[in-house]
Protein backbone atom coordinates (compact mmCIF):
# COMPACT_ATOMS: atom_id res chain seq x y z
CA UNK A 1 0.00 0.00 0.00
CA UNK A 2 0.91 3.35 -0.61
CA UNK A 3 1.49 5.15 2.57
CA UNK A 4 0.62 9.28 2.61
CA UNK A 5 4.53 10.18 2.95
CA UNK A 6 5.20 7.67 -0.18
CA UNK A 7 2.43 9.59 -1.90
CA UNK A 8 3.76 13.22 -1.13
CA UNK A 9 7.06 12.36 -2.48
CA UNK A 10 5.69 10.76 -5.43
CA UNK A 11 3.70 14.32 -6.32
CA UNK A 12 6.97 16.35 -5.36
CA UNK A 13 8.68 14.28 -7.34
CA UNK A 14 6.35 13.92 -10.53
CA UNK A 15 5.58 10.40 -10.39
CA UNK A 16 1.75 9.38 -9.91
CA UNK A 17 1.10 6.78 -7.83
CA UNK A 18 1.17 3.29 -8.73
CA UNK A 19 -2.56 2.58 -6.99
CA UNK A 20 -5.55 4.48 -5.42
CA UNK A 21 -4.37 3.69 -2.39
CA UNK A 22 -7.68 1.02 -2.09
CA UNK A 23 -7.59 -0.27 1.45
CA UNK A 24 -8.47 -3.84 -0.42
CA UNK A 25 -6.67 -3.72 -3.65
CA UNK A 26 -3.84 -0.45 -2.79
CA UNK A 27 -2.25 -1.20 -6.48
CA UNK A 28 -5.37 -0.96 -8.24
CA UNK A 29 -5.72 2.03 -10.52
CA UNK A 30 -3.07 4.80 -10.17
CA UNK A 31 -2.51 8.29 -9.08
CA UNK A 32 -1.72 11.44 -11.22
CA UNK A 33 -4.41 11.66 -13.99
CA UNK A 34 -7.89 10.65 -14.52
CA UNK A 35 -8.98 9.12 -17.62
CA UNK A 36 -11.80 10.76 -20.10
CA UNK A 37 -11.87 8.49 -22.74
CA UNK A 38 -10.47 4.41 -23.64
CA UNK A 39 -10.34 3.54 -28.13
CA UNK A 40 -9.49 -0.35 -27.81
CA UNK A 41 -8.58 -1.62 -31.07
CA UNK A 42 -8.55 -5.93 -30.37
CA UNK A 43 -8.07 -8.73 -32.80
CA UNK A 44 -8.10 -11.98 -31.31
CA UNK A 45 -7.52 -16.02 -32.93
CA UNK A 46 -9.68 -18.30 -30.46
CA UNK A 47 -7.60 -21.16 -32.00
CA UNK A 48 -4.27 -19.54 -30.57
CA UNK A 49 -5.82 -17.77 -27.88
CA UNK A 50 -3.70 -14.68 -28.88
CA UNK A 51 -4.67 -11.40 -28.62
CA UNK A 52 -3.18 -7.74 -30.43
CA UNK A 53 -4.46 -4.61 -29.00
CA UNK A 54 -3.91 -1.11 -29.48
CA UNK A 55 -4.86 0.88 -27.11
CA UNK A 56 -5.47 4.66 -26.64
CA UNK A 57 -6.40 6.62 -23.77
CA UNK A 58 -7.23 9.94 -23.79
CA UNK A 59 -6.69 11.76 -19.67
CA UNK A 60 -5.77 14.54 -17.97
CA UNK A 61 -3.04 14.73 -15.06
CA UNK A 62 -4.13 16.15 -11.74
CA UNK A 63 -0.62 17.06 -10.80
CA UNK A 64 2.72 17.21 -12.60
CA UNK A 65 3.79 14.09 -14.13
CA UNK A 66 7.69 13.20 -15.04
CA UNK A 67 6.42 9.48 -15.41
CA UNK A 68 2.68 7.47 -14.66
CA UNK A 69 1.43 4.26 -14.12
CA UNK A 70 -0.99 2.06 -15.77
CA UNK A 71 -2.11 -1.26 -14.35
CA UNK A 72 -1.19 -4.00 -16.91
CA UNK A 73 -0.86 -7.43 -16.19
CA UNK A 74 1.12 -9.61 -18.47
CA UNK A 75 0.92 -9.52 -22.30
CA UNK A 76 3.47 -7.82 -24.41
CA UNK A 77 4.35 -4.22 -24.81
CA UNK A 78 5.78 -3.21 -27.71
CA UNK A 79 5.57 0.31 -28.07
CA UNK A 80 3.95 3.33 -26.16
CA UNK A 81 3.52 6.84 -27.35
CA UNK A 82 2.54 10.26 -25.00
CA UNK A 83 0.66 12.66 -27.18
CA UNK A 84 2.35 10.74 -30.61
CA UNK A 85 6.14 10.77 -29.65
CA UNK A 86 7.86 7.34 -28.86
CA UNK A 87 7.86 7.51 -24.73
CA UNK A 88 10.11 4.90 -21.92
CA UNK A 89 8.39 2.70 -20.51
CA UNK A 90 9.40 -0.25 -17.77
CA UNK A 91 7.36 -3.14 -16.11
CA UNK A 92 7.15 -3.78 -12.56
CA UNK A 93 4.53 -6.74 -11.40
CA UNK A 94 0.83 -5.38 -12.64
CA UNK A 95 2.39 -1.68 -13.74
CA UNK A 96 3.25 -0.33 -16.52
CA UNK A 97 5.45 2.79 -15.57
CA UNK A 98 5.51 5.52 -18.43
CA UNK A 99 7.89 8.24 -19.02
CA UNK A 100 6.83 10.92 -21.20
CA UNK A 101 9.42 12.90 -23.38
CA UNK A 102 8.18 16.07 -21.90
CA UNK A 103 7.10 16.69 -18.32
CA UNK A 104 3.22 17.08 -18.69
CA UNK A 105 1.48 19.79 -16.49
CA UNK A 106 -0.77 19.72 -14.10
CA UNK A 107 -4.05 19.94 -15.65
CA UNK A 108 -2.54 19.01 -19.41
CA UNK A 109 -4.93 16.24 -21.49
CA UNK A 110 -2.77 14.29 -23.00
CA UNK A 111 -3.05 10.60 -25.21
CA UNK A 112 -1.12 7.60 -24.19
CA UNK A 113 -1.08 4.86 -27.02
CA UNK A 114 -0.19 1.74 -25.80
CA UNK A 115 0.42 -1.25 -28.27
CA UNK A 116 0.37 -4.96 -26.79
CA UNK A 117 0.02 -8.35 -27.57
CA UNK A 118 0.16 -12.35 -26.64
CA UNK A 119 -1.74 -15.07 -24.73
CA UNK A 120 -3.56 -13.15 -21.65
CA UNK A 121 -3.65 -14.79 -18.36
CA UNK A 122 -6.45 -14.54 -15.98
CA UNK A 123 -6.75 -13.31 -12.87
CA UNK A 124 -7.22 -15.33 -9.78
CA UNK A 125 -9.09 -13.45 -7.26
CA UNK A 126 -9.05 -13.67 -3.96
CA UNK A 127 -11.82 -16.30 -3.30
CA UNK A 128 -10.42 -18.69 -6.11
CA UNK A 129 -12.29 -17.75 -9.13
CA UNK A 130 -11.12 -16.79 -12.47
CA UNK A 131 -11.38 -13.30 -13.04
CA UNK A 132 -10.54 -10.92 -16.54
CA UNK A 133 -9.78 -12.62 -20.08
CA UNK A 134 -10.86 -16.27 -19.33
CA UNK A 135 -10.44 -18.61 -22.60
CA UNK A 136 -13.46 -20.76 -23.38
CA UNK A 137 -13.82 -23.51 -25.84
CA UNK A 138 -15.52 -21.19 -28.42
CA UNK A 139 -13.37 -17.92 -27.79
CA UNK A 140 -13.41 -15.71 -24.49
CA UNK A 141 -15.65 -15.21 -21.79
CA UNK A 142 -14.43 -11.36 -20.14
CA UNK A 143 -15.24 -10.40 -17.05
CA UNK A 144 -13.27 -7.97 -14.79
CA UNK A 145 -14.07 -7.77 -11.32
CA UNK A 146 -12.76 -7.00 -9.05
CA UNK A 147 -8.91 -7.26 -11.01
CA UNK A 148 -9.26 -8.55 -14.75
CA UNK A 149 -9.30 -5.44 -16.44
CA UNK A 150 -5.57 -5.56 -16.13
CA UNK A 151 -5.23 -9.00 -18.23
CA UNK A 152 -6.65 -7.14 -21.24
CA UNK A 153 -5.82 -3.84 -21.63
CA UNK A 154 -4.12 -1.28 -19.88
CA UNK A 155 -6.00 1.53 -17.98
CA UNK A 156 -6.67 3.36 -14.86
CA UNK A 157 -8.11 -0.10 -12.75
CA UNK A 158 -10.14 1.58 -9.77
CA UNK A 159 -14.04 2.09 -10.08
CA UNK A 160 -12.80 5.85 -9.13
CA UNK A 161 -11.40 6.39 -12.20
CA UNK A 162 -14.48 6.04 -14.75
CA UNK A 163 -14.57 6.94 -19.10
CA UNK A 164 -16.27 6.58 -22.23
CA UNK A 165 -15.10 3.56 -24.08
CA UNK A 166 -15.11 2.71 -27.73
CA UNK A 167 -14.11 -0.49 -28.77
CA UNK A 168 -12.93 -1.88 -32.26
CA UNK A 169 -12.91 -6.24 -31.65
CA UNK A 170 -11.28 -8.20 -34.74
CA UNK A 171 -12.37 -11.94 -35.12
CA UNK A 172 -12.77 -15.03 -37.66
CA UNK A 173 -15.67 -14.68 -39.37
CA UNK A 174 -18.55 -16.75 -37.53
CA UNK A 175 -17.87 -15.63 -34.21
CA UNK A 176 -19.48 -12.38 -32.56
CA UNK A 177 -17.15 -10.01 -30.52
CA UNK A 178 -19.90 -8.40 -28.02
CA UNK A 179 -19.11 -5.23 -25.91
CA UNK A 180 -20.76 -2.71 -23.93
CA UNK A 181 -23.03 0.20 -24.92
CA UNK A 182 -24.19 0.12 -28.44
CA UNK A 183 -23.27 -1.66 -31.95
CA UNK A 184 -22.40 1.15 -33.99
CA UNK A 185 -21.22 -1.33 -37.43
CA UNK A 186 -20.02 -5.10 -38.30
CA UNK A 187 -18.40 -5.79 -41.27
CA UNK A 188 -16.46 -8.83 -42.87
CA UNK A 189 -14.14 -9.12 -45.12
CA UNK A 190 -10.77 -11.37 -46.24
CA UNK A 191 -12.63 -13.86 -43.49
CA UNK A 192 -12.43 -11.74 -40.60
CA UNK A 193 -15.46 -9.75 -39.17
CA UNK A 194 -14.64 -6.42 -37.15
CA UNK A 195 -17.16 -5.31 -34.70
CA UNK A 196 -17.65 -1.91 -33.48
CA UNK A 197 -19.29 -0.96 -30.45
CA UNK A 198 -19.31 2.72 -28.58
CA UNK A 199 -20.15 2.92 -24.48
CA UNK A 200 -20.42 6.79 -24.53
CA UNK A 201 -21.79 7.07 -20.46
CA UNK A 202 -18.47 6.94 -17.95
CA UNK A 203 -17.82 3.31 -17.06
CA UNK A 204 -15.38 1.84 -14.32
CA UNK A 205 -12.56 -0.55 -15.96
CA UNK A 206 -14.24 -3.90 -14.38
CA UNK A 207 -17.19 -3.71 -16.17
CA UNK A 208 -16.09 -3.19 -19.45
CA UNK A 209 -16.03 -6.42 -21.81
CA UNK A 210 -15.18 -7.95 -25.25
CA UNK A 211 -16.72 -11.55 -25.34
CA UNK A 212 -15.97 -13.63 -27.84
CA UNK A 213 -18.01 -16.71 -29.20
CA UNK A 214 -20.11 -18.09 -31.50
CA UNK A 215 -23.27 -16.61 -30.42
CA UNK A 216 -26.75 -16.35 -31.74
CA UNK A 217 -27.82 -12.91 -31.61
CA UNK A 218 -31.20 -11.19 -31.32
CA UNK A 219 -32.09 -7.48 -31.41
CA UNK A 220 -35.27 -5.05 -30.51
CA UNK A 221 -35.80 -2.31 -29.24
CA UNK A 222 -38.32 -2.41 -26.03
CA UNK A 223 -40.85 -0.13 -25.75
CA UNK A 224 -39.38 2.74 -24.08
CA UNK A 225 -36.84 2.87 -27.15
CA UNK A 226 -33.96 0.83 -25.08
CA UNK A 227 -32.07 -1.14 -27.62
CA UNK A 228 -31.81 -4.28 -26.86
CA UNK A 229 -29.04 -7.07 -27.93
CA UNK A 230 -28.51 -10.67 -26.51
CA UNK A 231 -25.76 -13.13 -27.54
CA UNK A 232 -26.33 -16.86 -26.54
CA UNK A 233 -24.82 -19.79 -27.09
CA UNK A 234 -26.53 -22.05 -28.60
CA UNK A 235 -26.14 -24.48 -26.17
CA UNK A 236 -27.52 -22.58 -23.36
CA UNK A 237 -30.36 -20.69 -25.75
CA UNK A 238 -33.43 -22.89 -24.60
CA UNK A 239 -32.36 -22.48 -21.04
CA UNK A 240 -32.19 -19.31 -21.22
CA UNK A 241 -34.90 -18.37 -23.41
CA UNK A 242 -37.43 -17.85 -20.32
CA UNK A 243 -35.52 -15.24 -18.17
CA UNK A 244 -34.32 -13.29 -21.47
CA UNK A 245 -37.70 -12.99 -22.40
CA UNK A 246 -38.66 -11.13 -19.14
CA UNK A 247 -35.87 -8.54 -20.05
CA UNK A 248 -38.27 -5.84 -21.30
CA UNK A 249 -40.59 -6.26 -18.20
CA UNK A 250 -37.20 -5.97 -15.33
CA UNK A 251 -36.18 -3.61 -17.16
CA UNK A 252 -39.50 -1.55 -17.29
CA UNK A 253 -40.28 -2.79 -13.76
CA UNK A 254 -36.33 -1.21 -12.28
CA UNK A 255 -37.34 1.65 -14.33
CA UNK A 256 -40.11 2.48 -12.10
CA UNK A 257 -38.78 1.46 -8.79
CA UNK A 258 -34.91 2.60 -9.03
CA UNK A 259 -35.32 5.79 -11.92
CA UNK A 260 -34.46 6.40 -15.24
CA UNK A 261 -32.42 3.45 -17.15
CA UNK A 262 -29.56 5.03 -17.17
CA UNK A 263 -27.55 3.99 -20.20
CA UNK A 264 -28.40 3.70 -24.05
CA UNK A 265 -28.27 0.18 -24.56
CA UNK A 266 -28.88 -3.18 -23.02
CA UNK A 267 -29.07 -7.25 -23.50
CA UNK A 268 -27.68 -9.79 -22.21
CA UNK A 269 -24.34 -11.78 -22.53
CA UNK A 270 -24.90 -15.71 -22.07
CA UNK A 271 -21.94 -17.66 -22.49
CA UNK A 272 -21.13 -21.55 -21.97
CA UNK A 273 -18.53 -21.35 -19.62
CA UNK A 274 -19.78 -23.41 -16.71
CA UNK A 275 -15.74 -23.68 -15.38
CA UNK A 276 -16.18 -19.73 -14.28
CA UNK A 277 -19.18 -20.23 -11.76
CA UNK A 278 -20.71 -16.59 -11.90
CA UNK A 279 -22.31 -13.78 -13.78
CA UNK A 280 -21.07 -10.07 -13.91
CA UNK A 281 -22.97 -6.95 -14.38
CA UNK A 282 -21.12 -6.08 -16.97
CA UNK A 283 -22.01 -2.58 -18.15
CA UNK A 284 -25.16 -2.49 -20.68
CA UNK A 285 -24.93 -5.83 -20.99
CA UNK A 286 -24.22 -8.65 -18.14
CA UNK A 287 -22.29 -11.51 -18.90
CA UNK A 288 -22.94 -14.95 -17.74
CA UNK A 289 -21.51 -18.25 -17.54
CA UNK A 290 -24.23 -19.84 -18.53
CA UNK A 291 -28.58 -19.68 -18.85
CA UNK A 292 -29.62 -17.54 -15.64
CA UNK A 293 -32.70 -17.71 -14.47
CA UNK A 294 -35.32 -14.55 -13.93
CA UNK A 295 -33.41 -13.47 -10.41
CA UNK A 296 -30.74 -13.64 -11.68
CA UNK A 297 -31.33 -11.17 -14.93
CA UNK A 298 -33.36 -8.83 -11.58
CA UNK A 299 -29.71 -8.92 -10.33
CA UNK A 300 -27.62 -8.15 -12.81
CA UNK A 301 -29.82 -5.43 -14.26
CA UNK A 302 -30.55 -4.28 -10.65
CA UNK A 303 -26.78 -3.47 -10.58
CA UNK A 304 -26.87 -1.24 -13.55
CA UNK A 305 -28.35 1.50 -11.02
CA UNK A 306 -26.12 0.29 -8.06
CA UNK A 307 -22.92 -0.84 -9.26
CA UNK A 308 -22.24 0.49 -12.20
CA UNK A 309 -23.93 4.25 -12.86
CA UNK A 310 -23.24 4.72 -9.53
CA UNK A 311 -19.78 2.77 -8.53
CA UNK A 312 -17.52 2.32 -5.04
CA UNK A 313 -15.37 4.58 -4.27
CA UNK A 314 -13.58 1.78 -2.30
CA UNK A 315 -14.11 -2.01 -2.53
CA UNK A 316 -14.98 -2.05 1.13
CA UNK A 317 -18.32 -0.43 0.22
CA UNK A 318 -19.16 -3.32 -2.22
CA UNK A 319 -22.45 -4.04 0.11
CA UNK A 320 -23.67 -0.98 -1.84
CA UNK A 321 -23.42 -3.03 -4.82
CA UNK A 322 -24.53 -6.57 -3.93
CA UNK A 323 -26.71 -5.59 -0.84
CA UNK A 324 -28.98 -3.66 -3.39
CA UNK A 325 -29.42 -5.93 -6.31
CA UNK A 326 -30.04 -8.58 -3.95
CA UNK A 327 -32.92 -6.82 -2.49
CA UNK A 328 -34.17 -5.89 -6.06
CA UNK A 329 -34.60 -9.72 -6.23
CA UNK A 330 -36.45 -9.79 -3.30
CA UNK A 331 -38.59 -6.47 -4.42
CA UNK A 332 -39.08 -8.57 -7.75
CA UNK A 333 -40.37 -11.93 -5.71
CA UNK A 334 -43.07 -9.56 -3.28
CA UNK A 335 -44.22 -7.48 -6.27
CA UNK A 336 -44.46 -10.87 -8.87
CA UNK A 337 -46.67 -13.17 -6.61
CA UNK A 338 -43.78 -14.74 -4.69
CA UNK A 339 -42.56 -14.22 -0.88
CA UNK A 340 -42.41 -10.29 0.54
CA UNK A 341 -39.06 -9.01 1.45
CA UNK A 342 -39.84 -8.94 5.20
CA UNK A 343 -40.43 -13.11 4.79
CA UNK A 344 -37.12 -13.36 2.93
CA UNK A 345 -35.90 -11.41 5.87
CA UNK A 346 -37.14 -13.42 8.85
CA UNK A 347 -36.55 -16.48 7.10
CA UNK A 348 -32.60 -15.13 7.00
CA UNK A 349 -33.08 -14.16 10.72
CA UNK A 350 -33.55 -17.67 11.60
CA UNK A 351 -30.45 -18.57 11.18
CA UNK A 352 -28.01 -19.68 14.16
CA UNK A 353 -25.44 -17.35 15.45
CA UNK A 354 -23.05 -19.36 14.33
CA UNK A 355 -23.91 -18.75 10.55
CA UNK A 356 -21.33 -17.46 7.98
CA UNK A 357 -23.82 -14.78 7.54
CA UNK A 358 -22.68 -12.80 10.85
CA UNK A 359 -19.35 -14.08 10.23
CA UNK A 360 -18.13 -10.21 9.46
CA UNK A 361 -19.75 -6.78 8.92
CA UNK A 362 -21.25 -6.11 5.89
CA UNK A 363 -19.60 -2.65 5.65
CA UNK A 364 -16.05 -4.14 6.70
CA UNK A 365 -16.24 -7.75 5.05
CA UNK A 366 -12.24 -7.37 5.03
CA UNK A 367 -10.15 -8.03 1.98
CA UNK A 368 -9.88 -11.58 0.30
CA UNK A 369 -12.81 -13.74 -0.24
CA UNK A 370 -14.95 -11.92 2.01
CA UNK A 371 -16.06 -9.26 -0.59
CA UNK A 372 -17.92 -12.12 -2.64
CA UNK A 373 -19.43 -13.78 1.06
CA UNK A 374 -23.22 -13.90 2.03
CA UNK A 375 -22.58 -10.76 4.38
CA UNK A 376 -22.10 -8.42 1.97
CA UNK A 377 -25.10 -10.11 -0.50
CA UNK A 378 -27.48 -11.17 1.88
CA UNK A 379 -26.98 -9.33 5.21
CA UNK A 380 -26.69 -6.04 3.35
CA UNK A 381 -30.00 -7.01 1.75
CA UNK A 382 -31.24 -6.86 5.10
CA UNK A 383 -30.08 -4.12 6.15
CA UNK A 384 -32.17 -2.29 3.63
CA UNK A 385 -35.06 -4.39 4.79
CA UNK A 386 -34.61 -2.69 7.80
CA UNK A 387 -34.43 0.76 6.49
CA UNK A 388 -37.31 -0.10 4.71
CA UNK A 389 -38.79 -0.98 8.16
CA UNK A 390 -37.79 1.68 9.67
CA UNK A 391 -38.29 4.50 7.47
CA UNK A 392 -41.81 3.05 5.82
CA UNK A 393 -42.23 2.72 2.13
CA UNK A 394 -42.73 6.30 0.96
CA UNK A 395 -38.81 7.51 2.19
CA UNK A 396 -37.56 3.97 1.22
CA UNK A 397 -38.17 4.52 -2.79
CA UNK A 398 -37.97 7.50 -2.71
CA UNK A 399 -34.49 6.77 -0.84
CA UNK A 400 -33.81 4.29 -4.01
CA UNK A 401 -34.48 6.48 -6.66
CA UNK A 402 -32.43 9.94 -5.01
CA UNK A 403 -29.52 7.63 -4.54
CA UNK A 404 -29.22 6.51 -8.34
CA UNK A 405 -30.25 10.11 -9.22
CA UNK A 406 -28.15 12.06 -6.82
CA UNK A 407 -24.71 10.14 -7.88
CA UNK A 408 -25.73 9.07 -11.06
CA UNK A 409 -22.31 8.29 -13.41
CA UNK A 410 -20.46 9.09 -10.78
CA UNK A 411 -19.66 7.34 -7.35
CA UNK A 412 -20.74 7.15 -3.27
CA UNK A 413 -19.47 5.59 0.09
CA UNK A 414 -21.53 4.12 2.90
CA UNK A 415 -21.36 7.57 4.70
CA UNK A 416 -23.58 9.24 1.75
CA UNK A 417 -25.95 6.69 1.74
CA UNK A 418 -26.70 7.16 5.58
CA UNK A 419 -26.83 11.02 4.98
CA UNK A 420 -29.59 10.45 2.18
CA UNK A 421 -31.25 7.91 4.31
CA UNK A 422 -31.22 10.47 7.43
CA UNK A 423 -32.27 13.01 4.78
CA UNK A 424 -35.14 11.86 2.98
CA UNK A 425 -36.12 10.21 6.32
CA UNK A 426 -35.98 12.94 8.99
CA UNK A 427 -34.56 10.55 11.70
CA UNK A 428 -31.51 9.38 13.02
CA UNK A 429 -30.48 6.00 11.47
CA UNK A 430 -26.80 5.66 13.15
CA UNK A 431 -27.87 2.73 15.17
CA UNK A 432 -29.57 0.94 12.96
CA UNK A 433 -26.59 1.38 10.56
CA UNK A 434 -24.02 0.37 12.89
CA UNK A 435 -26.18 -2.69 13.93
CA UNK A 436 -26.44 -3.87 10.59
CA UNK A 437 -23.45 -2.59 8.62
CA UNK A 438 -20.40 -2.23 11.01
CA UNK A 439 -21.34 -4.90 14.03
CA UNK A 440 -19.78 -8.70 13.67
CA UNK A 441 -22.46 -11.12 14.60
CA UNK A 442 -26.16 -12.18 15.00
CA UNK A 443 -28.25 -8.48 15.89
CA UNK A 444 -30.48 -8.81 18.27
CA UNK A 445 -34.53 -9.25 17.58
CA UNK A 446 -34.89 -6.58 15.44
């Protein structure tokens, strides 16, 4: 981790940091600059598993910069450019350290070009599960959190740091390269296809993807003029046939409950990759491993709100994430003839003392595996039962929706989310915060 006297000299000295200083992940992303823009030109051969990228990143430095960082793990570089002019460059672990010719300014925009190639490697994350470029038998299955964004392209790697991506993706002809936002033009020729795709709302560097298979592909518009595109292997499409064809109703039912939809595109990702073991809310467009059913499409799409138009600003928050699209599930269930919330609580209650679910506090799960464990999902699912509870239904929604408006493409903490609460409310929440959020073990009878 980067300690605060590390960090001063770094500024006095011109470097940026080599991380945000994440109490979880302290290398992820870097200091100095904040990106504005990604242009990821890809081409990748599913029978060699190699992949060539280009890529471009347009910033602007927050404090003088002799050299930067940007997180990079693996692959090949084999050439970088500052503003077009050949620049040094050196690898240490996960950064790539970049000296400019030219000092650039505080405050300067500037365009690093970064040119790469080989076989990437996943990630492993901390609770054992693949995580970034993961090869499948039919091309790639990419999915960055909380670290994979790294094992594809270079870039700022901290939901802090969020940009507009455009993405160029280069593959045989007969499989479908499928990225976020919207799919601006295809085109074949000499037996390769090139797929375009533009993601012009700011986006955090885990949630970006490029999947890669041979997909069937279907496209509407819903009717609310959302675009719509799914890609499914055919092996998983009768499976999954059911819970995509509820897409247009979650997506007009979280419309109502959570705000606006706040992106320009949307569809689904579903991939045979059973070896990967979980879906990710990948922006626009989740990815998963294989045919979800309707809870899980409530989830992912839940997270487009919570998650990804409004992202951490560390990863100890990440109960802000999976707390609320687990209790969009829920909401789903009591409004869609199954159990109410409050049953789905008590029934949770039950549960011994010596469940995993008290093992830690939701707000604090610790780093590791613990940011992926029931606590955070379930427990902080309950906490908002009980702001529900506490607050009655009126403030709670209208908690919901001010929270996705109020930081919409942008980011919160725990600490804003109790100020809105208290807000909106009128009363003093601390306890039940601290009860739910910050206290290891089984609360008392709520």
């Amino acid at each position: 981790m980067t300690t605060e006297g590390t960090a001063v000299a770094a500024v006095a000295g011109g470097r940026g940091a080599p991380g945000q200083g994440d109490p979880y992940f302290p290398l992820a992303g870097n200091g100095g600059y904040t990106t504005r823009h990604y242009d990821l030109d890809l081409s990748y051969d599913p029978a060699t598993r190699r992949l060539d990228g280009t890529a471009e990143i347009t910033a602007r430095a927050t404090q003088r910069l002799k050299t930067f960082d940007l997180d990079l793990s693996g692959l090949t570089v084999h050439r970088v450019t500052v503003d077009g002019r050949t620049a040094r460059w050196t690898r240490d672990g996960q950064e790539l350290v970049v000296t400019p010719r030219e000092t650039l300014r505080a405050g300067a925009s500037f365009r690093v070009e970064v040119s790469y190639g080989g076989v990437p490697q996943q990630v492993t994350d901390p609770d054992g599960s693949p995580d970034g470029w993961i090869a499948t038998d039919d091309g790639a299955f990419v999915a960055g959190e909380p670290q994979g964004a790294m094992s594809w392209f270079p870039g700022d790697n901290h939901p802090l740091d969020k940009a507009s991506y455009a993405f160029r993706i280069t593959v045989p002809t007969g499989y479908t390269a499928v990225a976020n936002g919207v799919l601006t033009s295809q085109r074949s020729k000499g037996g390769k296809t090139t797929f375009r795709w533009n993601q012009p709302q700011p986006m955090a560097a885990y949630l970006a993807t490029a999947t890669i298979g041979k997909f069937d592909v279907q496209r509407y518009t819903t009717a609310s003029g959302i675009p719509v595109y799914n890609a499914v292997d055919p092996r998983e499409a009768a499976d999954a046939a059911p819970a995509l064809a509820q897409l247009p109703a979650i997506l007009d039912w979280e419309t109502r409950t959570f705000g606006p939809y706040p992106f320009s595109a949307a569809g689904a990702i579903v991939d045979h990759a059973p070896d990967v073991g979980y879906a990710l809310e990948t922006q626009t467009r989740p990815v998963y491993d294989r045919a979800p059913g309707v809870g899980t499409v409530v989830h992912e799409m839940a997270h487009q709100w919570y998650g990804d138009s409004v992202s951490l600003t560390s990863w100890q928050d990440i109960w802000l994430n999976e707390g609320f699209a687990t209790y969009a599930e829920w909401l789903w269930d009591e409004q869609h003839g199954g159990q109410s919330a409050q049953a789905r609580f008590d029934g949770y209650y039950a549960r011994p003392a010596t469940s995993s679910l008290w093992a830690f506090p939701t707000a604090d799960p610790g780093e590791g595996a613990n940011i992926f464990a029931s606590p955070v999902y379930t427990r902080g699912a309950m906490t908002l039962q009980e702001l529900r509870t506490a607050v009655g239904d009126a403030h709670f929604f209208t908690i919901l929706k001010s929270w996705a408006r109020a930081h919409r493409y942008g980011n919160g903490t725990t600490a804003q989310f109790i100020a809105l609460s208290e807000k909106v409310s009128g009363r003093n929440l601390g306890s039940l915060f601290h009860t739910w959020l910050w206290t290891a073990g089984k609360p008392a009878q709520p």
